[in-house]
N, C-alpha and C. Protein backbone atom coordinates (compact mmCIF):
# COMPACT_ATOMS: atom_id res chain seq x y z
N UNK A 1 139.16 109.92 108.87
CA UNK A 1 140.50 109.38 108.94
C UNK A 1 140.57 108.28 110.02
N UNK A 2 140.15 108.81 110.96
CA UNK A 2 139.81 107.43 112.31
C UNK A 2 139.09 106.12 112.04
N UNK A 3 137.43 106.48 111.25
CA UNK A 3 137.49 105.60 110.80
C UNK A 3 138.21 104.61 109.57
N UNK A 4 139.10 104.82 109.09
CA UNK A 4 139.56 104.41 107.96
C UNK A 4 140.67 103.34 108.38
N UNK A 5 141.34 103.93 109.78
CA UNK A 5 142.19 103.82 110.49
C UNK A 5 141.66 102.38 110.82
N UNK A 6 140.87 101.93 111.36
CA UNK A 6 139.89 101.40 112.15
C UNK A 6 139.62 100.12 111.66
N UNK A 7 139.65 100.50 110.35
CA UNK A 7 138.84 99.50 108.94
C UNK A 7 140.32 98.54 108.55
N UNK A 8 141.10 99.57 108.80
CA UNK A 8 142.71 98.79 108.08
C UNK A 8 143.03 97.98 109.38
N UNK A 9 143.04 98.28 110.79
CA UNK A 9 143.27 97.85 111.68
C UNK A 9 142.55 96.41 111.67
N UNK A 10 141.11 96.59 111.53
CA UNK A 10 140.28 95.32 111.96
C UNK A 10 140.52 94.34 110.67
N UNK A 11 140.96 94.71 109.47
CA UNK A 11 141.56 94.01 108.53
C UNK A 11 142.49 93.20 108.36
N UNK A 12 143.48 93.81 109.20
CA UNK A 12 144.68 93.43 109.75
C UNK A 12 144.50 92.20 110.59
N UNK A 13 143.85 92.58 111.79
CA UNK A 13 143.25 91.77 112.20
C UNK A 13 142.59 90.45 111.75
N UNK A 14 141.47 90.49 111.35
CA UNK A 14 140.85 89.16 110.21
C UNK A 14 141.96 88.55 109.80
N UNK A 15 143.19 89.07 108.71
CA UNK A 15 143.96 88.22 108.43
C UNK A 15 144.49 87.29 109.60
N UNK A 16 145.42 87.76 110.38
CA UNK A 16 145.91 87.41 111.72
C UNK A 16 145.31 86.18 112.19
N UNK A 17 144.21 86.11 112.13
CA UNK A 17 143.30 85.67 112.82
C UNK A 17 142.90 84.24 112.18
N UNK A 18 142.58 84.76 110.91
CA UNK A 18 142.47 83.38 109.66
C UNK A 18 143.96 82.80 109.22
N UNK A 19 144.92 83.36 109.52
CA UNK A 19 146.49 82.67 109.36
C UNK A 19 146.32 81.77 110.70
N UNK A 20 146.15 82.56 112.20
CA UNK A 20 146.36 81.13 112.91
C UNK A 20 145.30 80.34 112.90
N UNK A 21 144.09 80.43 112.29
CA UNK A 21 143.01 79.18 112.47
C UNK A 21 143.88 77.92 111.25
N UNK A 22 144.52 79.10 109.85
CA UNK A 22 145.58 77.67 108.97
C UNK A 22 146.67 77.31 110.15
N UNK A 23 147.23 77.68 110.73
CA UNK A 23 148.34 77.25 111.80
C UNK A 23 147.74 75.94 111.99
N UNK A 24 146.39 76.15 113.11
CA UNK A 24 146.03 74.99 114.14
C UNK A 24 145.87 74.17 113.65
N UNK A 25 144.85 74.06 112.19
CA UNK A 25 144.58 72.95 111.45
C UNK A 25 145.59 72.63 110.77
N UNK A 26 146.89 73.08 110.32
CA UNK A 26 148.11 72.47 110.38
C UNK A 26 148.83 71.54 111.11
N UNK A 27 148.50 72.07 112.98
CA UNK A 27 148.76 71.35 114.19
C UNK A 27 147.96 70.24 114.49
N UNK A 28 147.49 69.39 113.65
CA UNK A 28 146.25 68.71 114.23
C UNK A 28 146.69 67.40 115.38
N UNK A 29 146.43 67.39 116.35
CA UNK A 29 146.63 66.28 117.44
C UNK A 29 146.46 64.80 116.93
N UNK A 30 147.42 64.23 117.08
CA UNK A 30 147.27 62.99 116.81
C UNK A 30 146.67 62.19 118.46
N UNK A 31 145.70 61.45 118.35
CA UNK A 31 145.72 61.09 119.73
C UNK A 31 145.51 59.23 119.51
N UNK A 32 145.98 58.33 120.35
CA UNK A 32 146.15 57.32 120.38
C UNK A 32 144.67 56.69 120.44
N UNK A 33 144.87 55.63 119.82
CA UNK A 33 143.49 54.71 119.58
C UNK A 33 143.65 53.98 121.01
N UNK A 34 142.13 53.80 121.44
CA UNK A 34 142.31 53.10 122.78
C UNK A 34 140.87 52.19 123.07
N UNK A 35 140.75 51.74 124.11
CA UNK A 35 139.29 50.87 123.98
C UNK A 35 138.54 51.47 124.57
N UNK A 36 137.16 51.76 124.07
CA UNK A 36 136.44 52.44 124.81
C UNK A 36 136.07 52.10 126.33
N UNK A 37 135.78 53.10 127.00
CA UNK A 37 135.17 52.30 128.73
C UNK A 37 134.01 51.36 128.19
N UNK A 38 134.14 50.45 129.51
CA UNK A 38 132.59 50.16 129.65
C UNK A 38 131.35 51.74 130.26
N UNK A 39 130.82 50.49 129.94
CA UNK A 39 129.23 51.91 130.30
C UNK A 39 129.74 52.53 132.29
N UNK A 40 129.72 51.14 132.84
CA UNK A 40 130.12 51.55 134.08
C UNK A 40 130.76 52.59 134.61
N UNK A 41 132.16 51.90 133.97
CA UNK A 41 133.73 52.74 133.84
C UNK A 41 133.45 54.31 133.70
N UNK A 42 132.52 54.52 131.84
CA UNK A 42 132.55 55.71 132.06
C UNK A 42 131.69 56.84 133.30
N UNK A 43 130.82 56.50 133.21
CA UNK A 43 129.58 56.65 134.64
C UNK A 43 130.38 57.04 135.68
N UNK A 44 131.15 56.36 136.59
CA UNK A 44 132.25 56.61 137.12
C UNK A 44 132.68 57.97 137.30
N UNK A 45 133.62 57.99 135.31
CA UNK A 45 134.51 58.77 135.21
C UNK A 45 134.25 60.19 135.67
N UNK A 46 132.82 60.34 134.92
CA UNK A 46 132.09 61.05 134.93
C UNK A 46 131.68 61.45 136.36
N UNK A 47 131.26 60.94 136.78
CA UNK A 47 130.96 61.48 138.29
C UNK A 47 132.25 61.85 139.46
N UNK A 48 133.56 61.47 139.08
CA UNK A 48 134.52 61.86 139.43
C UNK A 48 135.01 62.97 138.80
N UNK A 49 135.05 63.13 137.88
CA UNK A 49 135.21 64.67 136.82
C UNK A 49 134.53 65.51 137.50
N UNK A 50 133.13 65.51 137.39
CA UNK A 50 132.30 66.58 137.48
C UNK A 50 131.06 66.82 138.33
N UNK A 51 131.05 65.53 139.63
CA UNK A 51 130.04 65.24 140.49
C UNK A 51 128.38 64.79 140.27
N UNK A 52 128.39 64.26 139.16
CA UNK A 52 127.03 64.20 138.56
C UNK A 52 126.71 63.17 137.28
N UNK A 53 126.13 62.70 136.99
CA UNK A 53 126.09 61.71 135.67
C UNK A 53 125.69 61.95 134.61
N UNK A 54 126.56 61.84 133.29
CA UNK A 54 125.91 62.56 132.53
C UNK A 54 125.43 61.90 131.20
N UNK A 55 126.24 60.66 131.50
CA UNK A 55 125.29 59.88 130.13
C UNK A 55 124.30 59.08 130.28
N UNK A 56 123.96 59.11 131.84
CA UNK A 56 123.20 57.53 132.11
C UNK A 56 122.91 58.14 133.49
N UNK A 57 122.75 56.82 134.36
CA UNK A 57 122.65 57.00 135.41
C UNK A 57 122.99 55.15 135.91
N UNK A 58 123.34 54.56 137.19
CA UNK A 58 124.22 53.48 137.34
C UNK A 58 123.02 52.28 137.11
N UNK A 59 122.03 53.05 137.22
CA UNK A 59 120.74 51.95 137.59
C UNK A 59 120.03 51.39 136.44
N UNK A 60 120.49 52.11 135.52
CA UNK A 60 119.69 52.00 134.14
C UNK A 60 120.02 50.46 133.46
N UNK A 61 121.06 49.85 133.89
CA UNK A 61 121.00 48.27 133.17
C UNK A 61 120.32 47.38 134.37
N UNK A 62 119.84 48.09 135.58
CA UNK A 62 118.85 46.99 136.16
C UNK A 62 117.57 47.54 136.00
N UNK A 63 116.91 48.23 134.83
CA UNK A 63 115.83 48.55 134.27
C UNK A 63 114.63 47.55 134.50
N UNK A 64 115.03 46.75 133.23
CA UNK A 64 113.90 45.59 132.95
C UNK A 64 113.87 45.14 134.49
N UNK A 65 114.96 44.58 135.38
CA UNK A 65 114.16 44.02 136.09
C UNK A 65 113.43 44.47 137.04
N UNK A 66 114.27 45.55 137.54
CA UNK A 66 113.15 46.60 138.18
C UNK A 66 111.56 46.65 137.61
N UNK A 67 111.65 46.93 136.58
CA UNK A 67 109.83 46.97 135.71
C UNK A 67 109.55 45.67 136.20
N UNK A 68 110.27 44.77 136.07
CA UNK A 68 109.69 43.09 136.08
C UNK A 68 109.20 43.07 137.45
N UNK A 69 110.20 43.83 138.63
CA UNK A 69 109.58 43.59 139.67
C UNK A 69 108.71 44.73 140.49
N UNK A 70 107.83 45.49 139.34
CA UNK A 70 107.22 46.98 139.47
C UNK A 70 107.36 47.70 140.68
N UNK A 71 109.22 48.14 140.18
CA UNK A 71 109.35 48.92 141.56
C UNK A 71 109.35 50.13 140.39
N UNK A 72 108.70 51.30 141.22
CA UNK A 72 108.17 52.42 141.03
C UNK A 72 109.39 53.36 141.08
N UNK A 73 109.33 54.15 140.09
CA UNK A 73 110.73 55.39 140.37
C UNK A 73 110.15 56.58 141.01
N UNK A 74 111.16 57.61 141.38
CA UNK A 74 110.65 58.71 142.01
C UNK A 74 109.53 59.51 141.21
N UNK A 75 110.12 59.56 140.07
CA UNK A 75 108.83 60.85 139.30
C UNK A 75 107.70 59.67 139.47
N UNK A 76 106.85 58.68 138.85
CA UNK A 76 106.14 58.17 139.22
C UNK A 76 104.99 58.22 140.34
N UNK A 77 105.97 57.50 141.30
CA UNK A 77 105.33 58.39 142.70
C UNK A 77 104.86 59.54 142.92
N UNK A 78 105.84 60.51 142.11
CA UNK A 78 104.76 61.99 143.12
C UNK A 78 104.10 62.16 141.77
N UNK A 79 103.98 61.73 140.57
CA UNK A 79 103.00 62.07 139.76
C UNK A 79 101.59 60.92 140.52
N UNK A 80 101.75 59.82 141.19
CA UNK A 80 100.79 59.21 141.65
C UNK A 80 99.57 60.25 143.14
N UNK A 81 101.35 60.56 143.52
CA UNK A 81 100.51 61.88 144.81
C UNK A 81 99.98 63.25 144.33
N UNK A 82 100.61 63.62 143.12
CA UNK A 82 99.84 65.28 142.40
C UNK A 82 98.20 64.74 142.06
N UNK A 83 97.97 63.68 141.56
CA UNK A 83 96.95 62.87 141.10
C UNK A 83 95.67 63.00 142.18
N UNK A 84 96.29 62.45 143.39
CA UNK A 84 95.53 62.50 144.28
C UNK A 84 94.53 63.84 144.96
């Protein structure tokens, strides 16, 4: 009987449950079209949000010239000193 109890309950449930998932997708957010950041901008945002960078890093559009002017990054280096 308990379990039976149990079965109608968690049934009950499921419905409940699949009525408000139709609710939300009923509710759907309209959100305003806007211009994306620059790469910078977001970099930024990002590091003000959440203390850390998470799509990039600030240095990455002075790449090439860095290579051009073979400056060495950190992993580099200590893979040059494990070497040794």
């Amino acid at each position: 009987m308990l379990g039976e109890a149990q079965r109608a309950h968690e049934t009950k449930e499921a419905a409940r449950s699949s009525s408000r998932l139709r609710q939300l997708h009923a509710r759907r957010v309209r959100l305003p079209k806007v211009e994306p950041w620059l790469p910078a901008e977001r970099l930024q945002k990002e590091f003000d949000a959440i203390g850390f960078f998470l799509s990039g890093h600030p240095l990455d559009d002075y790449m090439p010239a860095l290579k051009r002017m073979r400056v060495q990054s950190w992993w580099s280096s200590l893979a040059l000193l494990n070497q040794a």
